[in-house]
Protein backbone atom coordinates (compact mmCIF):
# COMPACT_ATOMS: atom_id res chain seq x y z
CA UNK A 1 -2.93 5.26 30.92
CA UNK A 2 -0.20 7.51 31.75
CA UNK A 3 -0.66 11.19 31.88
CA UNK A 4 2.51 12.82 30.47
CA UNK A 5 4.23 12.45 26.95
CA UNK A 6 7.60 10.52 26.90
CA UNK A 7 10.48 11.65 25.56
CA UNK A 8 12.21 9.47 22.89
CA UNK A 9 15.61 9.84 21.39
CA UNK A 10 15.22 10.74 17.53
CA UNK A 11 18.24 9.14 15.41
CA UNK A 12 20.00 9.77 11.88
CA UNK A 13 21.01 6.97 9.46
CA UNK A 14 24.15 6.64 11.54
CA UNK A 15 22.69 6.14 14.55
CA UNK A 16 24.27 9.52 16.53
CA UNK A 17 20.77 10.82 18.91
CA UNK A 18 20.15 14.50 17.11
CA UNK A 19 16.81 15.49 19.11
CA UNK A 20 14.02 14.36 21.60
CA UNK A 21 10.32 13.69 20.53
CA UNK A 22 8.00 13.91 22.73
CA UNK A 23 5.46 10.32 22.20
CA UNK A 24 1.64 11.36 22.94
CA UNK A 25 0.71 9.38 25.86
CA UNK A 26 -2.53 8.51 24.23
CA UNK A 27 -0.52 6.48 21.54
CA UNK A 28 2.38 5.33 22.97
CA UNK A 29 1.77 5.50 26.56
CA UNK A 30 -1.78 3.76 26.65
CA UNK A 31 -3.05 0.05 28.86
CA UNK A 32 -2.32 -2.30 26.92
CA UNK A 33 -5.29 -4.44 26.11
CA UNK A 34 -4.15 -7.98 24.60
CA UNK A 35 -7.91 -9.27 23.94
CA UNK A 36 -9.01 -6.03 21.82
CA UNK A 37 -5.49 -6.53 19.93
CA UNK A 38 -6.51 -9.73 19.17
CA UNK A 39 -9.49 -9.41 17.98
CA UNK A 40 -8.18 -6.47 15.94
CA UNK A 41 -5.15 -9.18 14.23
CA UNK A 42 -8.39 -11.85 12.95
CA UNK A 43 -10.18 -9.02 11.38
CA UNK A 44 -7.25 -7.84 9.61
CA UNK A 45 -5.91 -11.10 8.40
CA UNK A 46 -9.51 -12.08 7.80
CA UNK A 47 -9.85 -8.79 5.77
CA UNK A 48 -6.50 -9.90 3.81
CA UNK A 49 -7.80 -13.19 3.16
CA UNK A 50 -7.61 -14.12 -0.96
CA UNK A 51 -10.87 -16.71 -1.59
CA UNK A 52 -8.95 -18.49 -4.16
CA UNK A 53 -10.64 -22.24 -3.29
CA UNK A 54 -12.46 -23.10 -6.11
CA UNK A 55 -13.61 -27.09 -7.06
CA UNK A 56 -15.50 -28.84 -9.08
CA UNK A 57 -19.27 -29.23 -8.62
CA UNK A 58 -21.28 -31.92 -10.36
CA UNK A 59 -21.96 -29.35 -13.46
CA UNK A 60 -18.90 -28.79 -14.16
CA UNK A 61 -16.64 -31.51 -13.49
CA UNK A 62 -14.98 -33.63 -16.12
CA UNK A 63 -17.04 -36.48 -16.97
CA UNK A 64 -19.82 -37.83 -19.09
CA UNK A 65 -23.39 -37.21 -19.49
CA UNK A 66 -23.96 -40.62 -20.86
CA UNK A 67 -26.26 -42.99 -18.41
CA UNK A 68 -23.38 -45.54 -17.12
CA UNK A 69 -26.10 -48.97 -17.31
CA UNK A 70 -29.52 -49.34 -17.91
CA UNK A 71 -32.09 -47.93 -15.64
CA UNK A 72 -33.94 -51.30 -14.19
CA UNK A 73 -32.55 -55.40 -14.16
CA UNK A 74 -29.19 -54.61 -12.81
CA UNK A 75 -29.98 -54.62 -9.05
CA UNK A 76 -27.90 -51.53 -8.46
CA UNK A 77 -29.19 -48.18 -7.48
CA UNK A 78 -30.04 -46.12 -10.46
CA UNK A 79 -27.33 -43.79 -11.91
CA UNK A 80 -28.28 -40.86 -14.68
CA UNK A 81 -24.62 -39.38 -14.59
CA UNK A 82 -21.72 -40.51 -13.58
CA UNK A 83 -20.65 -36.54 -12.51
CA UNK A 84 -22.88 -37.58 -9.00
CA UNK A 85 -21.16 -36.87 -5.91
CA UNK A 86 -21.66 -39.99 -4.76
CA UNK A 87 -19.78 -41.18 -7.79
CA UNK A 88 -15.49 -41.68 -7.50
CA UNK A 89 -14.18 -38.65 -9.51
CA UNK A 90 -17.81 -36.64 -9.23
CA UNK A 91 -18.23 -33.40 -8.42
CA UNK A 92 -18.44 -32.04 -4.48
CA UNK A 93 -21.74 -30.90 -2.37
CA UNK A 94 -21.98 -27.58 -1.47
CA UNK A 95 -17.57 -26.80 -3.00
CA UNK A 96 -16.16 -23.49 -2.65
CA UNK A 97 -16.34 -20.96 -5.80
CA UNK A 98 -13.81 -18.83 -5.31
CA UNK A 99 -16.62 -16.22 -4.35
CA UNK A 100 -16.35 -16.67 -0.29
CA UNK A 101 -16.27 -13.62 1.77
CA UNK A 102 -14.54 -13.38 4.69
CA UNK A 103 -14.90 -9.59 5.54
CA UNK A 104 -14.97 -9.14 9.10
CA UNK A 105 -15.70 -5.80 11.02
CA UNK A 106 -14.74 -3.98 14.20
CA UNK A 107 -15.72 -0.52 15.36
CA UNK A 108 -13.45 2.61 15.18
CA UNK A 109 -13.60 2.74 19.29
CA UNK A 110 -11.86 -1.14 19.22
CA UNK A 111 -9.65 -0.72 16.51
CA UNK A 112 -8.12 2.65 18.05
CA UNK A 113 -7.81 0.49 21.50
CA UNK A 114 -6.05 -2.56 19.61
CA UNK A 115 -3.78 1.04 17.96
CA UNK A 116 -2.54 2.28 20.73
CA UNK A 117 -2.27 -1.29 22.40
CA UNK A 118 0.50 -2.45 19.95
CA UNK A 119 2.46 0.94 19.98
CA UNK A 120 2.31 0.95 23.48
CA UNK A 121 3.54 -2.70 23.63
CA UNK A 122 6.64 -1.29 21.18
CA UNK A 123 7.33 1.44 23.33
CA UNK A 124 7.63 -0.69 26.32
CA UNK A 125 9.52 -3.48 24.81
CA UNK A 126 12.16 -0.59 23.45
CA UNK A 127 11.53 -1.90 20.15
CA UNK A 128 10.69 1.84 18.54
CA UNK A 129 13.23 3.53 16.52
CA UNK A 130 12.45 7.17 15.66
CA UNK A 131 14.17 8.32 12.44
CA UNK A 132 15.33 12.03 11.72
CA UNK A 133 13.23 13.60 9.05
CA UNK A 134 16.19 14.66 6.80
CA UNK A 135 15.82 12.46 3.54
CA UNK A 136 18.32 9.19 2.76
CA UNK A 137 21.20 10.24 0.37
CA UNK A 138 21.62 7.34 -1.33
CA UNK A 139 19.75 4.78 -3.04
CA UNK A 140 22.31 2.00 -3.01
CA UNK A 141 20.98 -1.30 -0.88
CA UNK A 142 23.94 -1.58 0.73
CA UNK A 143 24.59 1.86 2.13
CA UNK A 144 21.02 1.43 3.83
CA UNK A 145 22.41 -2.03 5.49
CA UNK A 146 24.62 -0.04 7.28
CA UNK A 147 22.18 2.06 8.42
CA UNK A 148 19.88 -0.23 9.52
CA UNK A 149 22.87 -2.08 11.32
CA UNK A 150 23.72 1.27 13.25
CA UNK A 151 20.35 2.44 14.52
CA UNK A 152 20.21 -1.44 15.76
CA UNK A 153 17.07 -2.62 13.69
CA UNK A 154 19.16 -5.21 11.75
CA UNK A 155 16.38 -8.09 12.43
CA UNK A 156 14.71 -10.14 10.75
CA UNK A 157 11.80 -8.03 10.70
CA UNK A 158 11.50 -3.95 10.91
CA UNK A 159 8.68 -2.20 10.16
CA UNK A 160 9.31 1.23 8.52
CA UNK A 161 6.79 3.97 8.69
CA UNK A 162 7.58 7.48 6.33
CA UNK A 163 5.70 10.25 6.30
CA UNK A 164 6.49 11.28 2.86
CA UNK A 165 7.60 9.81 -0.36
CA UNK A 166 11.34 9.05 -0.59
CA UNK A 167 12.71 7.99 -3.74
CA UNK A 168 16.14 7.20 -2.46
CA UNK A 169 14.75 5.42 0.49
CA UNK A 170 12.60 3.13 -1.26
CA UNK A 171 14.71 2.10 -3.44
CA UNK A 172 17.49 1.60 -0.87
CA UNK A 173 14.91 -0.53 0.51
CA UNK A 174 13.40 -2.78 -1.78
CA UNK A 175 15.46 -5.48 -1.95
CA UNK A 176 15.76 -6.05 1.68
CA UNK A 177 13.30 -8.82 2.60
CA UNK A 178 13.70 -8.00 6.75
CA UNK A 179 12.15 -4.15 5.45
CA UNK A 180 8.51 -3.45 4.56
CA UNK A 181 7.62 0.38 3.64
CA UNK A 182 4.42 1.65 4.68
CA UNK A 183 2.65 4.95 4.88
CA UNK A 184 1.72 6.65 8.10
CA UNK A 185 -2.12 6.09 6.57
CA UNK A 186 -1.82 2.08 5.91
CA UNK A 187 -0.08 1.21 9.16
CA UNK A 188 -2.22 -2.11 10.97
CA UNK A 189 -2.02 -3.37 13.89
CA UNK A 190 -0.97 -6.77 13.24
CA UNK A 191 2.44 -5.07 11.09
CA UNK A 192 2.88 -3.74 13.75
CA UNK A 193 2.68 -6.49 16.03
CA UNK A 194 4.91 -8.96 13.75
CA UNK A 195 8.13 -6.55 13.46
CA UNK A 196 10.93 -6.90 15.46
CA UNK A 197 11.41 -3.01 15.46
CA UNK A 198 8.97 -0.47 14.51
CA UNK A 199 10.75 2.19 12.68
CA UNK A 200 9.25 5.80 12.59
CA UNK A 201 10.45 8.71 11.39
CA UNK A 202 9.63 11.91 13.05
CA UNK A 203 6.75 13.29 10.85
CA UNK A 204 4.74 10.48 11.60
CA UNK A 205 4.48 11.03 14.98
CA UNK A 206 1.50 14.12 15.88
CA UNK A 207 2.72 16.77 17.83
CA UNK A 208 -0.79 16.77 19.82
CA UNK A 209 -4.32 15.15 19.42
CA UNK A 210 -6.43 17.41 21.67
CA UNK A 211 -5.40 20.79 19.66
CA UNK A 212 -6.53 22.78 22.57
CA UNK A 213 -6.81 26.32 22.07
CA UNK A 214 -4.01 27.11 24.32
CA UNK A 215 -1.62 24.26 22.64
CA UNK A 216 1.42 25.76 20.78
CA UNK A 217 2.56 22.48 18.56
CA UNK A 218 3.45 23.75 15.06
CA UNK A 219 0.13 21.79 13.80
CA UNK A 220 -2.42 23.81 15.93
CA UNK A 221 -0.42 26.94 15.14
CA UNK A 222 -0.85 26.19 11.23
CA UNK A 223 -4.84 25.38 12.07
CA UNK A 224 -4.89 28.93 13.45
């Protein structure tokens, strides 16, 4: 894990460098551990999951209740319904209700590991865009085309991350099927993971996370 912070150009919508941020080497800067991030991407798709199978057991399956032949002198097995499984158009053993769960766990310890894993990974790959706070002026799709085309995240898939709400932005934004919105508070690893470019703008990012006494980031000096 490296020791100091890195320094990372922070952009405006036209893509001219207006500052430096300095990246917490705990987040961005951290080993990279691809069997913890994995782990963390099958809980969260697991957690995602809709249980939506749902067929037709023998109670409930379209048929009759009538007793298909009579009960002895046939020399066939005997049959009460013909709604039995073993029956063509029955119902199914043991179906799926639509009531499955599929919740799967993993420890705050993990999940911070798989965290810092996948922004690491970004950082490294020079895949991480870091936006200027100042808000977007317009709300027209188009205008925020070009600015996705000059910061260079025009791929297929960019992750954006705000830090507050931005009407114009979103808006700008929403009918752009390579750009998905999130909070600072909803970010996973596995979005992370399946954009192209992680997009960030500048409040996301903490000034510290040790807030030692002697630190003088504007957070710790507001917690004063």
């Amino acid at each position: 894990m490296a020791n100091e912070n890195l320094n990372w150009p922070v952009v405006d919508y036209t893509g001219k460098k207006v500052e430096e941020v300095a990246l917490p080497a705990d987040l961005f800067g951290a080993e990279i551990k691809e069997v913890v991030v994995q782990r963390a991407v099958r809980v969260d798709l697991s957690n995602r999951r809709v249980d939506t199978a749902h067929t037709l057991t023998r109670d409930i399956v379209h048929g009759s209740n009538r007793k298909p032949f009579r009960q002895k002198g046939t020399g066939r097995a005997r049959a009460g319904t013909t709604n039995s499984p073993v029956w063509r158009h029955g119902g199914v053993v043991f179906a799926p209700n639509g009531e499955q769960n599929h919740t799967l766990k993993m420890n705050k310890k993990e999940h911070y590991i798989a965290f810092t894993s996948a922004l690491s990974d970004k950082v490294a790959s020079k895949d991480l865009i870091v936006l200027t706070n100042d808000a977007f002026s317009s709300a027209k799709t188009k205008d925020f085309v070009k600015a996705l085309s000059a910061i260079g995240a025009d791929e297929k898939k960019n992750l954006l991350v705000v830090a507050a709400y931005d009407e114009n932005l979103i808006k700008a934004a929403a009918n752009i099927p390579s750009v998905i919105i999130v909070s600072a508070d909803n970010l996973s690893v596995y979005d992370i993971l399946n954009a192209k470019k992680l997009i960030m703008v500048k409040g996301v990012i903490p000034a510290c996370l040790d807030h030692d006494e002697d630190c003088d980031c504007d957070e710790c000096k507001e917690a004063k």
